[in-house]
PDB file of N, CA and C in Angstrom:
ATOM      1  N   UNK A   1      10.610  -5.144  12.584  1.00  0.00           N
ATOM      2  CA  UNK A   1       9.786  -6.061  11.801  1.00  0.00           C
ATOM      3  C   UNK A   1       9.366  -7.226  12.667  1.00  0.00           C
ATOM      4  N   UNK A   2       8.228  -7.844  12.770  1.00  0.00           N
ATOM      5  CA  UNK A   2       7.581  -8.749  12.917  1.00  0.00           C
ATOM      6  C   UNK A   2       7.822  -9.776  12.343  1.00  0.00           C
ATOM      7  N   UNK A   3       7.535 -11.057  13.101  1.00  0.00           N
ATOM      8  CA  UNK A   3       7.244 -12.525  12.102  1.00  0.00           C
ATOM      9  C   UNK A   3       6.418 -12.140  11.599  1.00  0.00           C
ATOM     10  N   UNK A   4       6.475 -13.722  10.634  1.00  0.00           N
ATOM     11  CA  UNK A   4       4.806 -14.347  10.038  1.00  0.00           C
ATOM     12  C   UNK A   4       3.568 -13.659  10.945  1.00  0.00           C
ATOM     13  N   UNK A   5       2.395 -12.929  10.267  1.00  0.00           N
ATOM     14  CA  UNK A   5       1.539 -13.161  10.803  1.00  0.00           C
ATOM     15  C   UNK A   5       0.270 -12.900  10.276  1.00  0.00           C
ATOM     16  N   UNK A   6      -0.509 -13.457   9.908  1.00  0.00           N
ATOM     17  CA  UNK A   6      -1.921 -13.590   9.177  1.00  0.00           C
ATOM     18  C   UNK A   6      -2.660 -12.827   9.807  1.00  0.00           C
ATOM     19  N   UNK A   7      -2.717 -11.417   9.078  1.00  0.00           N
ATOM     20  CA  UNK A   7      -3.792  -9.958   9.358  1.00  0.00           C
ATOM     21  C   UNK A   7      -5.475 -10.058   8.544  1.00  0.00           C
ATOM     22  N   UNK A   8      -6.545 -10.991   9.356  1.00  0.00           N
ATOM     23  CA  UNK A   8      -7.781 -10.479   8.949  1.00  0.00           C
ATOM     24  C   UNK A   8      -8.193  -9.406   8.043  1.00  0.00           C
ATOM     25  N   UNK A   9      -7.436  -8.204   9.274  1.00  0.00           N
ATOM     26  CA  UNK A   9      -7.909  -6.643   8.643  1.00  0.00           C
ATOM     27  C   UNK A   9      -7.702  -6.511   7.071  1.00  0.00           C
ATOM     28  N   UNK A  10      -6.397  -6.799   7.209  1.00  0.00           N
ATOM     29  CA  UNK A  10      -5.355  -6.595   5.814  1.00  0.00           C
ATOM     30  C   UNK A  10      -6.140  -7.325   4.689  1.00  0.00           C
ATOM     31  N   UNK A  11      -6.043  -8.710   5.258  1.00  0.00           N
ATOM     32  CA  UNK A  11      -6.345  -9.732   3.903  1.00  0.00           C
ATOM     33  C   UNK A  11      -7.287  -9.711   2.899  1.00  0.00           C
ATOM     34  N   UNK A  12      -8.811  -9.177   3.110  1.00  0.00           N
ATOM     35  CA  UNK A  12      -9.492  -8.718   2.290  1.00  0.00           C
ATOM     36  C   UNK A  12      -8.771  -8.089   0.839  1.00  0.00           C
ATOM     37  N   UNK A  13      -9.097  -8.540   0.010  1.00  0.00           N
ATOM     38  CA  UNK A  13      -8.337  -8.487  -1.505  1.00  0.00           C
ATOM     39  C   UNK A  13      -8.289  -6.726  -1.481  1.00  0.00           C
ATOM     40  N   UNK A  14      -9.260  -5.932  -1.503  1.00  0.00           N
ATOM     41  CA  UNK A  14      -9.486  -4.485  -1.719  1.00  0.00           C
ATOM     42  C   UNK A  14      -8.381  -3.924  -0.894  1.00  0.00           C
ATOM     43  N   UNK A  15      -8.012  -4.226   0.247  1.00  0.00           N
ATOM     44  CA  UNK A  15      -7.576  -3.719   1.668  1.00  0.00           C
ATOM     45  C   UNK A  15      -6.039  -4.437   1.558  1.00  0.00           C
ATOM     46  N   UNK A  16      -5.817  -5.394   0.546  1.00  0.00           N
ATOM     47  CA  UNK A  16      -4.638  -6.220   0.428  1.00  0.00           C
ATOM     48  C   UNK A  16      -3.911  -5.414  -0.624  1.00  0.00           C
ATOM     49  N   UNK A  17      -4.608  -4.843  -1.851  1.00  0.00           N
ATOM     50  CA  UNK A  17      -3.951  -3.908  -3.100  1.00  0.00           C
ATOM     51  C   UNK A  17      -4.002  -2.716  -2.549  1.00  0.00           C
ATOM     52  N   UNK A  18      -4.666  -2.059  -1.798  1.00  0.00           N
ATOM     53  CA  UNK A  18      -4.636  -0.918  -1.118  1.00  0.00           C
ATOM     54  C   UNK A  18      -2.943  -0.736  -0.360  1.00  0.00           C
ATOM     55  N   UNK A  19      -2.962  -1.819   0.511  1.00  0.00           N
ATOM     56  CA  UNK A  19      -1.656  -1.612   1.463  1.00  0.00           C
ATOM     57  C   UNK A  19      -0.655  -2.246   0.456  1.00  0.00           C
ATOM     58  N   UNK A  20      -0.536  -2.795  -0.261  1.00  0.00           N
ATOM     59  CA  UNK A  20       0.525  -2.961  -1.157  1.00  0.00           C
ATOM     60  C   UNK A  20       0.919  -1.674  -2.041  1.00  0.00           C
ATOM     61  N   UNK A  21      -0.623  -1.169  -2.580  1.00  0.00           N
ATOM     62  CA  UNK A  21       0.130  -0.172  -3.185  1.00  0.00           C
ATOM     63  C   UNK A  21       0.687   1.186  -2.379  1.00  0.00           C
ATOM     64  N   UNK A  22       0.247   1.438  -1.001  1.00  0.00           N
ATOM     65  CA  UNK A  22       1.016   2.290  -0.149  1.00  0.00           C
ATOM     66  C   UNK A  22       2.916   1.585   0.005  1.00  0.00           C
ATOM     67  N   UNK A  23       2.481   0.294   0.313  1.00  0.00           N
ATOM     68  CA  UNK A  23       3.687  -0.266   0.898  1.00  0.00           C
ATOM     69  C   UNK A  23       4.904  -0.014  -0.223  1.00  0.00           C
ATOM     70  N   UNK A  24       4.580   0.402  -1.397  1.00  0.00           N
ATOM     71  CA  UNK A  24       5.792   0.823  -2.385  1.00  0.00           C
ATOM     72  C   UNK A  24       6.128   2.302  -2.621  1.00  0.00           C
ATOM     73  N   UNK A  25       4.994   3.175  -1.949  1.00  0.00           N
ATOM     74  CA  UNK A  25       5.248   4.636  -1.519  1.00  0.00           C
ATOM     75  C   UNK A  25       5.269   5.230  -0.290  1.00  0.00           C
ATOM     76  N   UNK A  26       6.088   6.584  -0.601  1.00  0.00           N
ATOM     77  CA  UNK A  26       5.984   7.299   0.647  1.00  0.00           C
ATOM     78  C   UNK A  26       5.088   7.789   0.820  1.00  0.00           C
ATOM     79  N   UNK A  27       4.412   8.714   0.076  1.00  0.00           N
ATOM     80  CA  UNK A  27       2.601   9.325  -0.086  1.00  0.00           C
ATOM     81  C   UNK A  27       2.282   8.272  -1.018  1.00  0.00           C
ATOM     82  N   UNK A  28       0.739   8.414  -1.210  1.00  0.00           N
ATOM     83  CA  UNK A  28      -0.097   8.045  -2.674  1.00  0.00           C
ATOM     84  C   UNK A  28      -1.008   9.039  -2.647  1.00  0.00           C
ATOM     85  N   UNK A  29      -1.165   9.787  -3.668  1.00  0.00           N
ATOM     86  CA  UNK A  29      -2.822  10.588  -3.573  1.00  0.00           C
ATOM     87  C   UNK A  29      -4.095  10.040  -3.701  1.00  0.00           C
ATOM     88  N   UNK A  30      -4.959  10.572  -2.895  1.00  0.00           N
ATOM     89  CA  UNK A  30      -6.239  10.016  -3.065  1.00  0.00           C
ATOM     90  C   UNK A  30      -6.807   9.713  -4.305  1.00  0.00           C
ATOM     91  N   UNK A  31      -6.620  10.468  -5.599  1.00  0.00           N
ATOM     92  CA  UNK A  31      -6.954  10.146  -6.835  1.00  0.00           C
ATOM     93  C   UNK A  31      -5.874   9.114  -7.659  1.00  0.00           C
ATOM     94  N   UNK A  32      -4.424   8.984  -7.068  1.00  0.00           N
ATOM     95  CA  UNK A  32      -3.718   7.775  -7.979  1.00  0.00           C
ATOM     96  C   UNK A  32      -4.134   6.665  -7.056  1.00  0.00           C
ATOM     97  N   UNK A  33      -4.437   6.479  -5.915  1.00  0.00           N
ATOM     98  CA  UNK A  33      -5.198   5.251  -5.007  1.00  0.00           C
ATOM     99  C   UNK A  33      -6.320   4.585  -5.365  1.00  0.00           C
ATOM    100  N   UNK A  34      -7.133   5.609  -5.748  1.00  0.00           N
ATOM    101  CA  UNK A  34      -8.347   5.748  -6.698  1.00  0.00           C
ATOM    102  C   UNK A  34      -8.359   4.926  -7.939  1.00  0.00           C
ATOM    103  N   UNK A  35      -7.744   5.554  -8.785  1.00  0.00           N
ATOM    104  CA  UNK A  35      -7.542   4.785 -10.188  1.00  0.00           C
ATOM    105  C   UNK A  35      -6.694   3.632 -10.233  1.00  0.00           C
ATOM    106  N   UNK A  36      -6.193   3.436  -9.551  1.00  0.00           N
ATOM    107  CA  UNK A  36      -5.418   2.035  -9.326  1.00  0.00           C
ATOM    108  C   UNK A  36      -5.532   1.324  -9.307  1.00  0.00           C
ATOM    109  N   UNK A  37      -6.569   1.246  -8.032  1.00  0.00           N
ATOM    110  CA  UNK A  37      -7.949   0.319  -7.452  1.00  0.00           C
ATOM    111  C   UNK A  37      -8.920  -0.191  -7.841  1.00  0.00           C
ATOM    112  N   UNK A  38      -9.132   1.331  -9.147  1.00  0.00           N
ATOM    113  CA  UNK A  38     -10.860   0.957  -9.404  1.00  0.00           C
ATOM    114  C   UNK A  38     -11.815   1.264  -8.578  1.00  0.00           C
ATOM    115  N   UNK A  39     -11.613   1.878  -7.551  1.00  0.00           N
ATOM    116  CA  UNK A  39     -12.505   2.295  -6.622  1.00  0.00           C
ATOM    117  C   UNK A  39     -13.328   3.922  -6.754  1.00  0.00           C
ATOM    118  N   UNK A  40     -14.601   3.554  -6.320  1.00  0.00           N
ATOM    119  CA  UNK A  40     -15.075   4.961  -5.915  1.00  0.00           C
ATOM    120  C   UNK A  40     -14.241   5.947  -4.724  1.00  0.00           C
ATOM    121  N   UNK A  41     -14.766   7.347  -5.071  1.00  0.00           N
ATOM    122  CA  UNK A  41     -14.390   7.971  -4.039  1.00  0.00           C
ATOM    123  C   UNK A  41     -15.127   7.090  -2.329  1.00  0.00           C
ATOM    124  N   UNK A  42     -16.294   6.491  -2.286  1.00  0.00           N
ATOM    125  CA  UNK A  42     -16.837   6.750  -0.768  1.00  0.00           C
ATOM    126  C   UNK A  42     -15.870   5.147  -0.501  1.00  0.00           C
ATOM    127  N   UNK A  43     -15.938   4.081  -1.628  1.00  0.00           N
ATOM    128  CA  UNK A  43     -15.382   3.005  -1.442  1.00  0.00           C
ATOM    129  C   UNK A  43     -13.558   3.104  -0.937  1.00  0.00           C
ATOM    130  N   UNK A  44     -13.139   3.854  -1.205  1.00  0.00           N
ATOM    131  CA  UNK A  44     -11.695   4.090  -1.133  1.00  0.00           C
ATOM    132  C   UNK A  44     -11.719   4.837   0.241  1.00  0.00           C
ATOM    133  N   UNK A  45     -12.692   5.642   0.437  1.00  0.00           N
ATOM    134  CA  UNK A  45     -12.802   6.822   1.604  1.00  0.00           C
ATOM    135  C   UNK A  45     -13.092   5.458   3.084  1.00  0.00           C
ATOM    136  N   UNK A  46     -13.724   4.332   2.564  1.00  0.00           N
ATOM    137  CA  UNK A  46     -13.975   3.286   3.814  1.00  0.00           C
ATOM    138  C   UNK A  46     -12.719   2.734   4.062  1.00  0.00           C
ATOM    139  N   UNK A  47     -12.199   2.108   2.909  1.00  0.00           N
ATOM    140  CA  UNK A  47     -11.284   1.300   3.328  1.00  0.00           C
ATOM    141  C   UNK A  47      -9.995   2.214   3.923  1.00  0.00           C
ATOM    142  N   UNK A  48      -9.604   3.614   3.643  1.00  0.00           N
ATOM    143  CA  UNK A  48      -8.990   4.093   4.554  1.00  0.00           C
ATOM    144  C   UNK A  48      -9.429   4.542   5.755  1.00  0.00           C
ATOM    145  N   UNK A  49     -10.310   4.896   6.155  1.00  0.00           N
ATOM    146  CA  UNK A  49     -11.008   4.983   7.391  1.00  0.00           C
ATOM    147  C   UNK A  49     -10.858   4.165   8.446  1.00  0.00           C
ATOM    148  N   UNK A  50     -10.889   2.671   7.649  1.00  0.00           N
ATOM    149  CA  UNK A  50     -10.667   1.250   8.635  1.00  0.00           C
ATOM    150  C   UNK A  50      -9.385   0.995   8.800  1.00  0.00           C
ATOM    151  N   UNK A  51      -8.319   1.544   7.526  1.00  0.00           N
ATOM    152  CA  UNK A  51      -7.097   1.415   8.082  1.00  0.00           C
ATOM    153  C   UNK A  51      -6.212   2.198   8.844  1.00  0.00           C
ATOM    154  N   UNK A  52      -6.839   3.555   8.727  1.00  0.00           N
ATOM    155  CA  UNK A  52      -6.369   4.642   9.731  1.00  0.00           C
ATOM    156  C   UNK A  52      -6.706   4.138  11.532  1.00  0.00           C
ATOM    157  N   UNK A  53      -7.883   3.807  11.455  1.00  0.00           N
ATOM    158  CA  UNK A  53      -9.052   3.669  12.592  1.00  0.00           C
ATOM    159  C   UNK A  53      -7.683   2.340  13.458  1.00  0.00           C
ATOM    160  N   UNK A  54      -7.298   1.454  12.753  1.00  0.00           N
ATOM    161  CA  UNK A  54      -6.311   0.288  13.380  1.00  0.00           C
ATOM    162  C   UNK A  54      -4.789   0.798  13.444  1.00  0.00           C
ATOM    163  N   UNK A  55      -4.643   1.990  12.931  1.00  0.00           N
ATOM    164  CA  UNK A  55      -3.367   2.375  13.437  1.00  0.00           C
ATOM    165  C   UNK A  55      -2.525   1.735  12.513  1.00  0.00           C
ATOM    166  N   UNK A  56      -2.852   1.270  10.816  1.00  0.00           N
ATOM    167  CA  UNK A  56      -2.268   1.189   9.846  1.00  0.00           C
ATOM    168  C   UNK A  56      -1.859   1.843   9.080  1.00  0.00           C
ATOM    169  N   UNK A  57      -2.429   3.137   8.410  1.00  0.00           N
ATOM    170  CA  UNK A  57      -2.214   4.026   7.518  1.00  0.00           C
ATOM    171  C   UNK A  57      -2.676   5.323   8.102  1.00  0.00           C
ATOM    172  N   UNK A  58      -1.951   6.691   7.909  1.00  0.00           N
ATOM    173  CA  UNK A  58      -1.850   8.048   8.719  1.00  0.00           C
ATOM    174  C   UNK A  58      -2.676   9.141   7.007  1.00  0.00           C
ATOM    175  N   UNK A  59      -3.297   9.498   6.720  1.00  0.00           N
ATOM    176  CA  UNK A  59      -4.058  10.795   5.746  1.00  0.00           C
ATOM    177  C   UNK A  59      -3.732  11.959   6.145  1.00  0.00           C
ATOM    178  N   UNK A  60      -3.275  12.594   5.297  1.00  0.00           N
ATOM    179  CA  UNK A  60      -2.879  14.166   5.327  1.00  0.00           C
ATOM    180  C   UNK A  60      -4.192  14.790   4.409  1.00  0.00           C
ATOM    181  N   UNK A  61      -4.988  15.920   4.948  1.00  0.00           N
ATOM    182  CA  UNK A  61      -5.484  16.420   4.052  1.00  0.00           C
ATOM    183  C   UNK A  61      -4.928  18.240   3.721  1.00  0.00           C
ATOM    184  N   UNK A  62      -5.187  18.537   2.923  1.00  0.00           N
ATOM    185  CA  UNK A  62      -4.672  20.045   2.489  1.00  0.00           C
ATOM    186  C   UNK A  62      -5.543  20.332   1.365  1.00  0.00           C
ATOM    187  N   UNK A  63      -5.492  21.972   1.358  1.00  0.00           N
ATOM    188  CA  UNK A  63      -5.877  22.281   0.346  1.00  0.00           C
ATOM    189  C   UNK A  63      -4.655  22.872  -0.522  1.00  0.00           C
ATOM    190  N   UNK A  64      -5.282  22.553  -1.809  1.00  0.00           N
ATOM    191  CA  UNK A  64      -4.588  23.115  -3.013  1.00  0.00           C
ATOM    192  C   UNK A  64      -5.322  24.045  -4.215  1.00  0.00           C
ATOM    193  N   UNK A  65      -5.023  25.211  -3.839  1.00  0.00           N
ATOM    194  CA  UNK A  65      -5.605  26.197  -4.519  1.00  0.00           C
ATOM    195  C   UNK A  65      -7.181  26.314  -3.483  1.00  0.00           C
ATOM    196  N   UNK A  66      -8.104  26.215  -4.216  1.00  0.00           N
ATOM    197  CA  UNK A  66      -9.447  26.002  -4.163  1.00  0.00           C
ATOM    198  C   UNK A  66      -9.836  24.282  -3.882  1.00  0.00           C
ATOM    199  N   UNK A  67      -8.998  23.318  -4.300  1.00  0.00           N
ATOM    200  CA  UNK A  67      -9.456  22.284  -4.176  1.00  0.00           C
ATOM    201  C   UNK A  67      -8.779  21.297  -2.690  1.00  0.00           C
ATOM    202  N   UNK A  68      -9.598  20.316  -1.856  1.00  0.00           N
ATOM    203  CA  UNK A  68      -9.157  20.106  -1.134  1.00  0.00           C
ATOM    204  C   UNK A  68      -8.159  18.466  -1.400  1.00  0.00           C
ATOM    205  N   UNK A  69      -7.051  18.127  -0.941  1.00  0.00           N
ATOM    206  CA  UNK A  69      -6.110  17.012  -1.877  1.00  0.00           C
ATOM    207  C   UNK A  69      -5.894  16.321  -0.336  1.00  0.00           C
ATOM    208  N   UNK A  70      -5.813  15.520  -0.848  1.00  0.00           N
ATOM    209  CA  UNK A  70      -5.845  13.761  -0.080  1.00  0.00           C
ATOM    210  C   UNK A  70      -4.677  12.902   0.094  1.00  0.00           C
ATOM    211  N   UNK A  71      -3.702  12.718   0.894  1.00  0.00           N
ATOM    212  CA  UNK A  71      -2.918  11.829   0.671  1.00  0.00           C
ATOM    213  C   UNK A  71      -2.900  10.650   1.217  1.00  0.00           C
ATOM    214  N   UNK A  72      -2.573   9.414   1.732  1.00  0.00           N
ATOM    215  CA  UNK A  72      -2.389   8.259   2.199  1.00  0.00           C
ATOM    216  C   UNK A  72      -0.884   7.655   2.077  1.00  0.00           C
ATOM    217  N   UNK A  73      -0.316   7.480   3.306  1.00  0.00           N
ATOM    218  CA  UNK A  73       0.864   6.750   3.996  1.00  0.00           C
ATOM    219  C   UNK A  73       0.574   5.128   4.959  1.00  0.00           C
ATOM    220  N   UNK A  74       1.370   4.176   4.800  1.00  0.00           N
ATOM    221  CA  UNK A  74       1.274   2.894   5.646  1.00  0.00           C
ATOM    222  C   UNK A  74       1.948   4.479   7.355  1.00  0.00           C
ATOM    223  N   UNK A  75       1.960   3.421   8.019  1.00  0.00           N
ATOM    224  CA  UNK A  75       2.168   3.903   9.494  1.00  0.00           C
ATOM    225  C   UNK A  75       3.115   2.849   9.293  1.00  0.00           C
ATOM    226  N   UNK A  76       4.595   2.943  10.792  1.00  0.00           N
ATOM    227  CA  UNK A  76       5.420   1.901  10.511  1.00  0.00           C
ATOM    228  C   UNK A  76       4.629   0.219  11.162  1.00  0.00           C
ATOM    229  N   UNK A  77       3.408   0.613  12.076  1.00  0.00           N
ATOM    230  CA  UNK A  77       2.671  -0.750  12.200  1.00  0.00           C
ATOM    231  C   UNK A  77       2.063  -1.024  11.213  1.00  0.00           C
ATOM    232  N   UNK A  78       1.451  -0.474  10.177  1.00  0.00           N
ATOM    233  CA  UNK A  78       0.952  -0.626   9.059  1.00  0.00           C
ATOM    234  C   UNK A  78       1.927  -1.756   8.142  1.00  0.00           C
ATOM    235  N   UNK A  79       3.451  -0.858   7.828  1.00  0.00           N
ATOM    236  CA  UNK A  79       4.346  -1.413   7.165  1.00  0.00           C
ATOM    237  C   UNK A  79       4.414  -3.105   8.072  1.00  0.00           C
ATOM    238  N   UNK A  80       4.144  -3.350   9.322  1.00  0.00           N
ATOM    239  CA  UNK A  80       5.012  -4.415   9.677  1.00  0.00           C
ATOM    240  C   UNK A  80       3.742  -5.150  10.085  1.00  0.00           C
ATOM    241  N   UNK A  81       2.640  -5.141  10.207  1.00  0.00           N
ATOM    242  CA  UNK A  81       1.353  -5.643   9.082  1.00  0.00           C
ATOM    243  C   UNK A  81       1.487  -6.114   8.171  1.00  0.00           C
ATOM    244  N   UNK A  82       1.907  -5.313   7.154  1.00  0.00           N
ATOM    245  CA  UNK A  82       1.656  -6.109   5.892  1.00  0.00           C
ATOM    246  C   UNK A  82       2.738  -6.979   5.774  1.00  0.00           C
ATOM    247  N   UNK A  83       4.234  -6.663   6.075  1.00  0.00           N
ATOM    248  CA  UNK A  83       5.302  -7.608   6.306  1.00  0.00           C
ATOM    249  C   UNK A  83       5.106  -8.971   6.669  1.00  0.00           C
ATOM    250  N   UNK A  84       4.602  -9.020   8.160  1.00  0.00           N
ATOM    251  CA  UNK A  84       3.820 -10.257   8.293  1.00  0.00           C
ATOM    252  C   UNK A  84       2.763 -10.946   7.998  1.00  0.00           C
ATOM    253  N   UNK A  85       1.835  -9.547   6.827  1.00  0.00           N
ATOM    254  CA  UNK A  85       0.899 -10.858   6.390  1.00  0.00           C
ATOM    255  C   UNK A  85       1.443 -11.418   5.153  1.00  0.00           C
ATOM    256  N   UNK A  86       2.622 -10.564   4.525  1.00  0.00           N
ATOM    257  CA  UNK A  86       3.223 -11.156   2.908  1.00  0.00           C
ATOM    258  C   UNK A  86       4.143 -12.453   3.675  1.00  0.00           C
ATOM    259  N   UNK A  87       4.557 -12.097   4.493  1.00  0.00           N
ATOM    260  CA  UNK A  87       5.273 -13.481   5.114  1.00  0.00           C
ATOM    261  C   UNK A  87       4.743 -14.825   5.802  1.00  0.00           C
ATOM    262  N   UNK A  88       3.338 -14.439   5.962  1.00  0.00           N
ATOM    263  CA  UNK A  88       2.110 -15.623   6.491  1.00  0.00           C
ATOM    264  C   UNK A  88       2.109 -16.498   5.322  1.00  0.00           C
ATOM    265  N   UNK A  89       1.406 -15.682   4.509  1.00  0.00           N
ATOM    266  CA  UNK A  89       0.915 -15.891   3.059  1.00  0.00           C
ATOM    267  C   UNK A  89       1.981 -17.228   2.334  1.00  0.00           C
ATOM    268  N   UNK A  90       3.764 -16.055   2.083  1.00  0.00           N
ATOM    269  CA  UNK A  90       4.144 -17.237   1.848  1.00  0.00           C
ATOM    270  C   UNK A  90       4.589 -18.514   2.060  1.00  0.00           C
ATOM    271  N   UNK A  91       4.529 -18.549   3.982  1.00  0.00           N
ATOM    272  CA  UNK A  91       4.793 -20.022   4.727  1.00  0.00           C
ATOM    273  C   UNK A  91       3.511 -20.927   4.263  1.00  0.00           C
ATOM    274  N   UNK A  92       2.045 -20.016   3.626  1.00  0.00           N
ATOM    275  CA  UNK A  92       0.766 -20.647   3.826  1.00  0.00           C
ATOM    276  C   UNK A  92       1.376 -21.759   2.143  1.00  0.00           C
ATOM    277  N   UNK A  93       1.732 -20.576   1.669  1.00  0.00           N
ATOM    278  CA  UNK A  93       2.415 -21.555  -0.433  1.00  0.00           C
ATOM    279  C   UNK A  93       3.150 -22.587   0.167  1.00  0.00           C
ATOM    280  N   UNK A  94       4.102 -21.897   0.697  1.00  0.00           N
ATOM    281  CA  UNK A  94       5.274 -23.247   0.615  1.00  0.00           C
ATOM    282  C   UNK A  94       4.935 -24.549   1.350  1.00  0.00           C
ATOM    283  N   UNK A  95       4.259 -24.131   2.095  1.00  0.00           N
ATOM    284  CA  UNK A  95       3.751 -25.735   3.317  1.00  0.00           C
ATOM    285  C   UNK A  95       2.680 -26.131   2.453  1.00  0.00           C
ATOM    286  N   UNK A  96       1.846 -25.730   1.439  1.00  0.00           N
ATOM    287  CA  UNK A  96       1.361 -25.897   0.620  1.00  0.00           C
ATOM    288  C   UNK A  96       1.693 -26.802  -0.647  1.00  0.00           C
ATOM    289  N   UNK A  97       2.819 -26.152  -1.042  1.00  0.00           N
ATOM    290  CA  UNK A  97       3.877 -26.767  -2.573  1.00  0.00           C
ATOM    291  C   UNK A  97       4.969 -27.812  -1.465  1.00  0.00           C
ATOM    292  N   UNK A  98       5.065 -27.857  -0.394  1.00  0.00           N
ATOM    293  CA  UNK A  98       6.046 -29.126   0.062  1.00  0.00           C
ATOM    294  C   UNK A  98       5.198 -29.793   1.079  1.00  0.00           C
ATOM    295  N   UNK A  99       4.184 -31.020   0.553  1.00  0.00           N
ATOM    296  CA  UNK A  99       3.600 -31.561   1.963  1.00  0.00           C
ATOM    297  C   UNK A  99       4.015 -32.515   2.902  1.00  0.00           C
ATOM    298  N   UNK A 100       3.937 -32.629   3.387  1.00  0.00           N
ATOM    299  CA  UNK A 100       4.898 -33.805   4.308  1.00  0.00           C
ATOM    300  C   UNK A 100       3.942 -35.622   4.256  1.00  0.00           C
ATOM    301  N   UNK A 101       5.305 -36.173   4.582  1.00  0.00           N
ATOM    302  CA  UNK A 101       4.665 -37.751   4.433  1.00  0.00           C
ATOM    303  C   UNK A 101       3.567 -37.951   4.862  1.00  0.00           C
ATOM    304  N   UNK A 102       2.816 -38.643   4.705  1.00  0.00           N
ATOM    305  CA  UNK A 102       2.034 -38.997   4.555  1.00  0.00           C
ATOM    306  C   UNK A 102       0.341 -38.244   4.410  1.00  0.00           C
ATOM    307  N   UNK A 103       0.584 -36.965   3.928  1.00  0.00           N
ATOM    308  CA  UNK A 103      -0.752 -36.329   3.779  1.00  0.00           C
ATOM    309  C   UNK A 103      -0.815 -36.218   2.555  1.00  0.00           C
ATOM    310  N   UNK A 104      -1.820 -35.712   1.757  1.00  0.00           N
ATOM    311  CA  UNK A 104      -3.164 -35.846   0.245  1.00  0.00           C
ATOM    312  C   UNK A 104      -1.643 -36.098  -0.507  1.00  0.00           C
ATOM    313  N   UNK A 105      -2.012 -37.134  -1.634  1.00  0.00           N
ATOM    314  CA  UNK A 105      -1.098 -36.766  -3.034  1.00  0.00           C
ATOM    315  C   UNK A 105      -1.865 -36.481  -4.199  1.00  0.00           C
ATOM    316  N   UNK A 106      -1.351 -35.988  -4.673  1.00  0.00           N
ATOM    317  CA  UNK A 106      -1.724 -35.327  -6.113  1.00  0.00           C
ATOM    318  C   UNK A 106      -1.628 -36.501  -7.215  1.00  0.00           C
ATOM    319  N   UNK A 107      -3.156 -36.034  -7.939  1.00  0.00           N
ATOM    320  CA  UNK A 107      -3.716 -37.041  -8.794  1.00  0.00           C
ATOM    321  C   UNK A 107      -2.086 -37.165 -10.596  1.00  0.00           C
TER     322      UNK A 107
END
């Protein structure tokens, strides 16, 4: 695991519920990723593309029966990505909710 560290890639809100909701599974299928999200198939098909493409998340494809099935996994840089951006995030609250002497006070 990594420190703190504030991921661009990641942070985008779409790309932020995306890797969260991998980060609580071992697979996700392309259709429970899908409905989760709210996303289209081509919209869901980008944002894994960009996270595969950075060496965040690994896609298995297979077929099943006649139909072809989709899965999505974090990668362990993926996992330690998002580690450090949930751990950026919350040094960004707390230095936030505790400010130090002499900077803004609250009305």
């Amino acid at each position: 695991m990594t420190g703190a560290r504030f991921d661009e890639l990641i942070h985008p809100s779409t790309r932020l519920s995306l890797v969260a909701t991998l980060a609580a599974a071992d697979w996700a299928d392309f259709t429970f990723l899908k409905d989760r999200l709210g996303l289209s198939d081509s919209a869901l098909s980008k944002q894994l593309a960009t996270l595969e493409e950075a060496g965040y998340v690994s896609t298995e494809r297979r077929l099943d029966g006649s139909r072809r099935k989709v899965r999505a996994r974090l990668t362990s840089a993926g996992r330690d990505a998002f580690n450090g951006h949930v751990a950026a995030l919350q040094a960004i609250v707390a230095n936030a909710a505790s400010p130090t002497e002499g900077s803004a006070t609250r009305p």
